[in-house]
PDB file of N, CA and C in Angstrom:
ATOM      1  N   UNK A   1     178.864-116.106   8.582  1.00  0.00           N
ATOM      2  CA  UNK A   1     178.656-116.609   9.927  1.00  0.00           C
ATOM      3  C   UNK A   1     179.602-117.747  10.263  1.00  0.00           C
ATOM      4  N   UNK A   2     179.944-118.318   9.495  1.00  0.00           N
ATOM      5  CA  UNK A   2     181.256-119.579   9.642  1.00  0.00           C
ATOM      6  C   UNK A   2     182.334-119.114  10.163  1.00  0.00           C
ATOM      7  N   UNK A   3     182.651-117.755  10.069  1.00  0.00           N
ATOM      8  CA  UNK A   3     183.856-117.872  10.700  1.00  0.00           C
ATOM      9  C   UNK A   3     183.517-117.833  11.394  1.00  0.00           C
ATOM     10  N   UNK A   4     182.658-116.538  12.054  1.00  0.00           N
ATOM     11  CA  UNK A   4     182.218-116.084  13.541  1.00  0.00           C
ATOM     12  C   UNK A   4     181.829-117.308  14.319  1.00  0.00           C
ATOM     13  N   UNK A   5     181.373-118.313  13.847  1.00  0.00           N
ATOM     14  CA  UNK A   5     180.701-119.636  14.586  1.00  0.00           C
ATOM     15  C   UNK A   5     181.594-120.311  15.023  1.00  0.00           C
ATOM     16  N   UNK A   6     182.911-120.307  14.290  1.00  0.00           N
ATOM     17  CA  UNK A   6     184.426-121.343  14.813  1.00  0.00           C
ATOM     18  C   UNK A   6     184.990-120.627  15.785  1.00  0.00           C
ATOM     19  N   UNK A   7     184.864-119.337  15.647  1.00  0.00           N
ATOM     20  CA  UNK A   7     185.813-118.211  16.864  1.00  0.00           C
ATOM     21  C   UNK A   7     184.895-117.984  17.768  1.00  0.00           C
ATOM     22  N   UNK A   8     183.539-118.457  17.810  1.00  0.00           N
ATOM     23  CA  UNK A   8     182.476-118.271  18.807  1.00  0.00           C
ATOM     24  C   UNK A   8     181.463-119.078  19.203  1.00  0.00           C
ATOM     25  N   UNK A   9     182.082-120.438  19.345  1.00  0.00           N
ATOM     26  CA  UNK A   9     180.993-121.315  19.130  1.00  0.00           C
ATOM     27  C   UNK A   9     179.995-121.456  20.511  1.00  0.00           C
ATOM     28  N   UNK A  10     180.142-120.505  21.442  1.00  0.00           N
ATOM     29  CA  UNK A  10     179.432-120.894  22.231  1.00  0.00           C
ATOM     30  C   UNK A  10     178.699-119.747  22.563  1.00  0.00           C
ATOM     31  N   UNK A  11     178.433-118.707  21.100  1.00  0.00           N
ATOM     32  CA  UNK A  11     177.307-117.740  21.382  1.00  0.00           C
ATOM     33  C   UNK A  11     176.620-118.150  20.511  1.00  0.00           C
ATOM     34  N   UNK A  12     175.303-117.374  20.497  1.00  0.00           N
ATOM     35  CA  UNK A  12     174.389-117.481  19.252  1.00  0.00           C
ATOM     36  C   UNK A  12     174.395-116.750  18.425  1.00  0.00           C
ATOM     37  N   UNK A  13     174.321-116.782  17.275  1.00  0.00           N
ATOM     38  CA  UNK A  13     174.446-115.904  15.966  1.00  0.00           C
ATOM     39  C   UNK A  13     173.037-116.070  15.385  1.00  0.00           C
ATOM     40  N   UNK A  14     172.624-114.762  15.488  1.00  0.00           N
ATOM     41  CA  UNK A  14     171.791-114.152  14.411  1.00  0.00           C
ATOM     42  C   UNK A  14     171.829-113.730  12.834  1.00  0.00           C
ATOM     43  N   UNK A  15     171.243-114.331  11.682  1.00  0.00           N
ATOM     44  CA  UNK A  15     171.847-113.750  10.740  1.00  0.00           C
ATOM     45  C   UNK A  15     170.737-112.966   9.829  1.00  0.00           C
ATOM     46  N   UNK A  16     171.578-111.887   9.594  1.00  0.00           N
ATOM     47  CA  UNK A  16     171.043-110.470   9.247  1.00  0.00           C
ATOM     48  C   UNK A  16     169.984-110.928   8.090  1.00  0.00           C
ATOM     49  N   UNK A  17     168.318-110.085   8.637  1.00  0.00           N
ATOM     50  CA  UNK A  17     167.008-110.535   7.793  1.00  0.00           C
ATOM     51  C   UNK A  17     167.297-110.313   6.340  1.00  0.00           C
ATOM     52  N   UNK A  18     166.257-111.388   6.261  1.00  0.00           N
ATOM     53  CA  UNK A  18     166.124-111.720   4.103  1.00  0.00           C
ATOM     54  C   UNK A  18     164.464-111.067   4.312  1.00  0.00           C
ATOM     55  N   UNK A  19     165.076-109.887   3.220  1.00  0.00           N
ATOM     56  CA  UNK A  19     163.524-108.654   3.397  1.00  0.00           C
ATOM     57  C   UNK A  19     162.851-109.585   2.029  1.00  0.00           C
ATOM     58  N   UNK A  20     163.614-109.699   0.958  1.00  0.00           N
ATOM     59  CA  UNK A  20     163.061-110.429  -0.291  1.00  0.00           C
ATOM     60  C   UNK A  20     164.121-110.989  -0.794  1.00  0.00           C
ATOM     61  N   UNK A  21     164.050-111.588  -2.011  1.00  0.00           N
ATOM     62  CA  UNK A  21     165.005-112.498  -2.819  1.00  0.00           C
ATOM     63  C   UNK A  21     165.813-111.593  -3.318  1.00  0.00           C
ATOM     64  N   UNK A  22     165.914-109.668  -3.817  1.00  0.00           N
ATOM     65  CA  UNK A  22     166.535-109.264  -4.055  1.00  0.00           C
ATOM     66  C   UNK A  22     167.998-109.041  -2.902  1.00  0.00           C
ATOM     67  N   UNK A  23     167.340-109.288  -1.499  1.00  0.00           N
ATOM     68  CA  UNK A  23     168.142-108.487  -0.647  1.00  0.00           C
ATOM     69  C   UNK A  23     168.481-109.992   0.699  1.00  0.00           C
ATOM     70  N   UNK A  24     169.577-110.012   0.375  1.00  0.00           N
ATOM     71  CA  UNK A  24     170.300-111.277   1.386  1.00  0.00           C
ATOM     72  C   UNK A  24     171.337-110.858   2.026  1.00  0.00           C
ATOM     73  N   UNK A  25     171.425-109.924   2.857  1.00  0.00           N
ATOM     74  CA  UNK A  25     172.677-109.469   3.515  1.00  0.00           C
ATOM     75  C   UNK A  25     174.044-110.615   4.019  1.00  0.00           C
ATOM     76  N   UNK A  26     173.325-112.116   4.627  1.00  0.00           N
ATOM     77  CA  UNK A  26     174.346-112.795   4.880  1.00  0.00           C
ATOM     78  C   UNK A  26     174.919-113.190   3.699  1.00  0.00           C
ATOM     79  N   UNK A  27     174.493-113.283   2.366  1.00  0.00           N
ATOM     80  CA  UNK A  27     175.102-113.664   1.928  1.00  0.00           C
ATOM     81  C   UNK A  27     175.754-112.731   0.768  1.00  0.00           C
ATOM     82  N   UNK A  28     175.634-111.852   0.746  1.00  0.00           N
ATOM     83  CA  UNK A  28     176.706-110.399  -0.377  1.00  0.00           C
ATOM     84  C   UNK A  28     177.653-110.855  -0.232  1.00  0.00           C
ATOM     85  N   UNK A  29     178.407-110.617  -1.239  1.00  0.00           N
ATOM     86  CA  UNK A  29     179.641-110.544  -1.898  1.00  0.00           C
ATOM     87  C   UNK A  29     180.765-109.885  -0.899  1.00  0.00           C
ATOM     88  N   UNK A  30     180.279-108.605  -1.028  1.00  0.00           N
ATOM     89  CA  UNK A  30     180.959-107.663  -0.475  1.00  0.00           C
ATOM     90  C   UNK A  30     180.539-107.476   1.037  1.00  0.00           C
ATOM     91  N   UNK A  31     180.166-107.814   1.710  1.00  0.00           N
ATOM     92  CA  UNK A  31     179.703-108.021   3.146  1.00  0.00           C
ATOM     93  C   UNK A  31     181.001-109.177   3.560  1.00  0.00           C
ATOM     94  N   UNK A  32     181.327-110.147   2.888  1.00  0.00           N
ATOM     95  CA  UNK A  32     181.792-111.671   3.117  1.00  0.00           C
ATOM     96  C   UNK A  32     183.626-111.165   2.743  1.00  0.00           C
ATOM     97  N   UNK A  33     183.640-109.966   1.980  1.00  0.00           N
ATOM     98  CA  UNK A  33     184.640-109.198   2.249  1.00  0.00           C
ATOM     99  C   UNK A  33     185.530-108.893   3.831  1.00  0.00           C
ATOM    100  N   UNK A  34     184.444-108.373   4.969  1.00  0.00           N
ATOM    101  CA  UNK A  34     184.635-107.742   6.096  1.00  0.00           C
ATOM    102  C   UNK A  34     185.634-109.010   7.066  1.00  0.00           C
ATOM    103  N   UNK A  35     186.239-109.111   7.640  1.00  0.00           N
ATOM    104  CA  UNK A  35     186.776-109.775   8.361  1.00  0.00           C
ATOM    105  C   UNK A  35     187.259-109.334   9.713  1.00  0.00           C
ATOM    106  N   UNK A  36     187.092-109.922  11.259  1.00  0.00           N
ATOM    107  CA  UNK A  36     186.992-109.692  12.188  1.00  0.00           C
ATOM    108  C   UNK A  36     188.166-108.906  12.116  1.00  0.00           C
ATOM    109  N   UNK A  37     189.593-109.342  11.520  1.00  0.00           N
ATOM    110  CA  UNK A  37     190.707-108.709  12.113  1.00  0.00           C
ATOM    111  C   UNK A  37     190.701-107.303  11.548  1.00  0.00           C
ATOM    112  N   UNK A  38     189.756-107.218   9.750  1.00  0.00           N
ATOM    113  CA  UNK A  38     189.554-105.669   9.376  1.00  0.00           C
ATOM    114  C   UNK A  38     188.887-104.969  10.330  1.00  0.00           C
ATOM    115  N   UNK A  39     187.935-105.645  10.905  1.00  0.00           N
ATOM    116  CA  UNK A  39     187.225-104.685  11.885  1.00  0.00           C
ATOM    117  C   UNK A  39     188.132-103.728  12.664  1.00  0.00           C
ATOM    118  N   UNK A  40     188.718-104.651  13.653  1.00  0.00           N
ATOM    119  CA  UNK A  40     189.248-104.295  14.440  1.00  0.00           C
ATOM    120  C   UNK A  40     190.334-103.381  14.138  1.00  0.00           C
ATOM    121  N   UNK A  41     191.466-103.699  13.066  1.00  0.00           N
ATOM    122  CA  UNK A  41     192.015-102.664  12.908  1.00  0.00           C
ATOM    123  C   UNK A  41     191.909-101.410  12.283  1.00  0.00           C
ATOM    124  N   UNK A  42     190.572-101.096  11.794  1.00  0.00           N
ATOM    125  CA  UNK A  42     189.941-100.749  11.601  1.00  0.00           C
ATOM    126  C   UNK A  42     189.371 -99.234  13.000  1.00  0.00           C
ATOM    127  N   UNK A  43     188.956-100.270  13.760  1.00  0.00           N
ATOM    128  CA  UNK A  43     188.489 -99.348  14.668  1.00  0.00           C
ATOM    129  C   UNK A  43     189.729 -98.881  15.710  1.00  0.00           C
ATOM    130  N   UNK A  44     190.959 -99.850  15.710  1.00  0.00           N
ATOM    131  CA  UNK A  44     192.195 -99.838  16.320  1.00  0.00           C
ATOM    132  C   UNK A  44     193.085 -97.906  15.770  1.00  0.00           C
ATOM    133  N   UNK A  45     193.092 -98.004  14.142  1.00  0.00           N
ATOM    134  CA  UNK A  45     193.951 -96.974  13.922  1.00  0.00           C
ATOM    135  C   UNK A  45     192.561 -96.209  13.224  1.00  0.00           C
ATOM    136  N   UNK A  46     191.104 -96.148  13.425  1.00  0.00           N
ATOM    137  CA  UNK A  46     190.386 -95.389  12.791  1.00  0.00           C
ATOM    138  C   UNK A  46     190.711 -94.899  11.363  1.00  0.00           C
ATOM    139  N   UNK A  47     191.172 -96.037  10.825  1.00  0.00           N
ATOM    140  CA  UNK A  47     191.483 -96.011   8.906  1.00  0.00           C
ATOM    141  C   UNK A  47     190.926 -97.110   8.391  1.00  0.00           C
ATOM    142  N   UNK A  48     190.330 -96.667   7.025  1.00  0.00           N
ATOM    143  CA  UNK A  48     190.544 -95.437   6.614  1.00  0.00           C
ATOM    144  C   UNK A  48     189.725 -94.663   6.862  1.00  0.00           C
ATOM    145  N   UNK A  49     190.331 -93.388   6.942  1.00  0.00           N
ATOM    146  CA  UNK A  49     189.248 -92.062   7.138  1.00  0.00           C
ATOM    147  C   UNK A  49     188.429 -91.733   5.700  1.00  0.00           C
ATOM    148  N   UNK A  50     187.046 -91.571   5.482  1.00  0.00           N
ATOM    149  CA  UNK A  50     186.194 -91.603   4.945  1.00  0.00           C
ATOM    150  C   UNK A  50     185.573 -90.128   4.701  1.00  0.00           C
ATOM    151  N   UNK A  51     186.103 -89.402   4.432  1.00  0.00           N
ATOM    152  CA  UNK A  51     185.275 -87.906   3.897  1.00  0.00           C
ATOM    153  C   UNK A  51     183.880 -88.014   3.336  1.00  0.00           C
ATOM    154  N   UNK A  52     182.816 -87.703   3.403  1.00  0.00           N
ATOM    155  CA  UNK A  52     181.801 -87.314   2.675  1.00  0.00           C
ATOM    156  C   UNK A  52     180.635 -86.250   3.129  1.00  0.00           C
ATOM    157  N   UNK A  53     180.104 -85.590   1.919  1.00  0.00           N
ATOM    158  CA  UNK A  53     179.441 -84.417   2.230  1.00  0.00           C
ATOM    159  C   UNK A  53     178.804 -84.387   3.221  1.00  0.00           C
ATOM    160  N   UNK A  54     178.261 -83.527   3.873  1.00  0.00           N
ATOM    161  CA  UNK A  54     177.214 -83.012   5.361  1.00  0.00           C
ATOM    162  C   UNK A  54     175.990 -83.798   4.678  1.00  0.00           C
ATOM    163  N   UNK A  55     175.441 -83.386   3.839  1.00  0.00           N
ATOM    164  CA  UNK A  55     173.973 -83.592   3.396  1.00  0.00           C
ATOM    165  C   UNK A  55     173.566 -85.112   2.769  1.00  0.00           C
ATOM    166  N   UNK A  56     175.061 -85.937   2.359  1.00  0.00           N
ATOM    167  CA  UNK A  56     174.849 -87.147   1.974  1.00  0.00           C
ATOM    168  C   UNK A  56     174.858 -88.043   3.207  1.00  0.00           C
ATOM    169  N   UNK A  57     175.426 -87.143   4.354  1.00  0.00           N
ATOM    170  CA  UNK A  57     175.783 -88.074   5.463  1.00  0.00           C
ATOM    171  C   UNK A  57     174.738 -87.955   6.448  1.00  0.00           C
ATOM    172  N   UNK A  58     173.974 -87.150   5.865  1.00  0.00           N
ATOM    173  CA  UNK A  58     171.955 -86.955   7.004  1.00  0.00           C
ATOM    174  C   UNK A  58     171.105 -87.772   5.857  1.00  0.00           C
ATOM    175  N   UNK A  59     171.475 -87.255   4.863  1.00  0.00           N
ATOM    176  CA  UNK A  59     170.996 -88.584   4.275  1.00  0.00           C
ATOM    177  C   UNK A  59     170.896 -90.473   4.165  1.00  0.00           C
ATOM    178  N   UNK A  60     171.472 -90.283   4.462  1.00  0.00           N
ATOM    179  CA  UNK A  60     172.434 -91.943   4.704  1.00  0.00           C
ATOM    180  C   UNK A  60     172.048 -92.405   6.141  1.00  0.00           C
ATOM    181  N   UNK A  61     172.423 -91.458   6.850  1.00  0.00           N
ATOM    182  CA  UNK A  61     171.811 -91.991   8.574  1.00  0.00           C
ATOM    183  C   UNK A  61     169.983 -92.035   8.702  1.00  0.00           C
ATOM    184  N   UNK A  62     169.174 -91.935   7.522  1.00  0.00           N
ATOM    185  CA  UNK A  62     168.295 -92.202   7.855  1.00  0.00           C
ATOM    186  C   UNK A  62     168.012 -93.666   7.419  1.00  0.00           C
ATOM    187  N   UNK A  63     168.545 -94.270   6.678  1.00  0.00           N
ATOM    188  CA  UNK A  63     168.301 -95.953   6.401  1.00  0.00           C
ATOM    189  C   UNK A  63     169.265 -96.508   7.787  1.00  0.00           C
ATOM    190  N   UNK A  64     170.010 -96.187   8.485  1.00  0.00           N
ATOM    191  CA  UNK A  64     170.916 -96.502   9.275  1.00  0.00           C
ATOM    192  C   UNK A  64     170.342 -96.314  10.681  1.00  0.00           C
ATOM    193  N   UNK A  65     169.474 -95.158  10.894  1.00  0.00           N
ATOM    194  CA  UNK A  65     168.328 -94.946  12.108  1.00  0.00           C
ATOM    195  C   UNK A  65     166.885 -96.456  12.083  1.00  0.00           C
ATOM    196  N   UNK A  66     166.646 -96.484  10.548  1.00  0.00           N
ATOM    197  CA  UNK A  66     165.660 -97.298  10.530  1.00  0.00           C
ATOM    198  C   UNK A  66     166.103 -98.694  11.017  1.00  0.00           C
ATOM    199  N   UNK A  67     167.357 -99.132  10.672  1.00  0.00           N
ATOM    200  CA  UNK A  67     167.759-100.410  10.693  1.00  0.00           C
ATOM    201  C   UNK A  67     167.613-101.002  12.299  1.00  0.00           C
ATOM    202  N   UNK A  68     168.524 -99.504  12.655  1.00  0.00           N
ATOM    203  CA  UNK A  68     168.785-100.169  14.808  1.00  0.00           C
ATOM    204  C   UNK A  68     167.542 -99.849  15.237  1.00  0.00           C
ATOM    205  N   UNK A  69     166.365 -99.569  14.469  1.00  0.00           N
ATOM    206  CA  UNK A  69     165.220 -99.187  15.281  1.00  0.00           C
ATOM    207  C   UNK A  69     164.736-100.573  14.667  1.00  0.00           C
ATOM    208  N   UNK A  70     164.979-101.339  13.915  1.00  0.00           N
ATOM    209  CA  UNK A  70     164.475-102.500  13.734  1.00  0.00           C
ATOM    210  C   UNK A  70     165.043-103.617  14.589  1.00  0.00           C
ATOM    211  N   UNK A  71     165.852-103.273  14.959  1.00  0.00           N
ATOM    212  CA  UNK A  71     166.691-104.543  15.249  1.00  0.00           C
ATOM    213  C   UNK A  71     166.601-104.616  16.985  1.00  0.00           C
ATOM    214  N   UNK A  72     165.632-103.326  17.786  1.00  0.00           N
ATOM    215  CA  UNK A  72     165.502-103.156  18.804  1.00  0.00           C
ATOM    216  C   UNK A  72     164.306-103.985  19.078  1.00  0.00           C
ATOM    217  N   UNK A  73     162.949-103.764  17.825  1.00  0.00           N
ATOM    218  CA  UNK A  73     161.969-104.560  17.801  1.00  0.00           C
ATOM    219  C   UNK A  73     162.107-105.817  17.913  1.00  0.00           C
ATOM    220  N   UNK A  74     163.236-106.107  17.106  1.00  0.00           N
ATOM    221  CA  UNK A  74     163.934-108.093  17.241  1.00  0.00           C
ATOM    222  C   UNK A  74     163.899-108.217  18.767  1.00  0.00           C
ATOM    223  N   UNK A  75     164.511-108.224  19.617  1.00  0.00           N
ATOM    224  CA  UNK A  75     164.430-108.273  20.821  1.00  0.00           C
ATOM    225  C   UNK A  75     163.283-108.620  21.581  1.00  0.00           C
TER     226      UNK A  75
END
């Protein structure tokens, strides 16, 4: 959230729920990886392209359905 807070200091930042002590999304390792400019170029040249099976990928969108259906309740 530090960066986002210096490049945005005049929104509010939400930071992503602590379900238990196992699970801290703001603060992972690999989350703290992501950086605004990866995003973007990212979504700029749609790379990298990401292959994976049909059935892992209906699989997977159901923790990913639950999440934005949580985050609608936040509101």
């Amino acid at each position: 959230l530090h960066e986002m807070k210096k490049r945005a200091p005049h929104k509010e930042l939400i930071p992503a729920l602590v379900f238990d002590e196992s699970c801290n999304c703001s603060e992972c390792f690999y989350m703290k990886r992501n950086t605004m400019e990866k995003l973007y170029l990212c979504m700029k040249y749609e790379l990298p392209e990401i292959i994976i099976d049909e059935d892992l990928r209906l699989r997977a969108l159901k923790p990913i359905e639950a999440m934005l259906d949580l985050s609608k309740s936040i509101k």
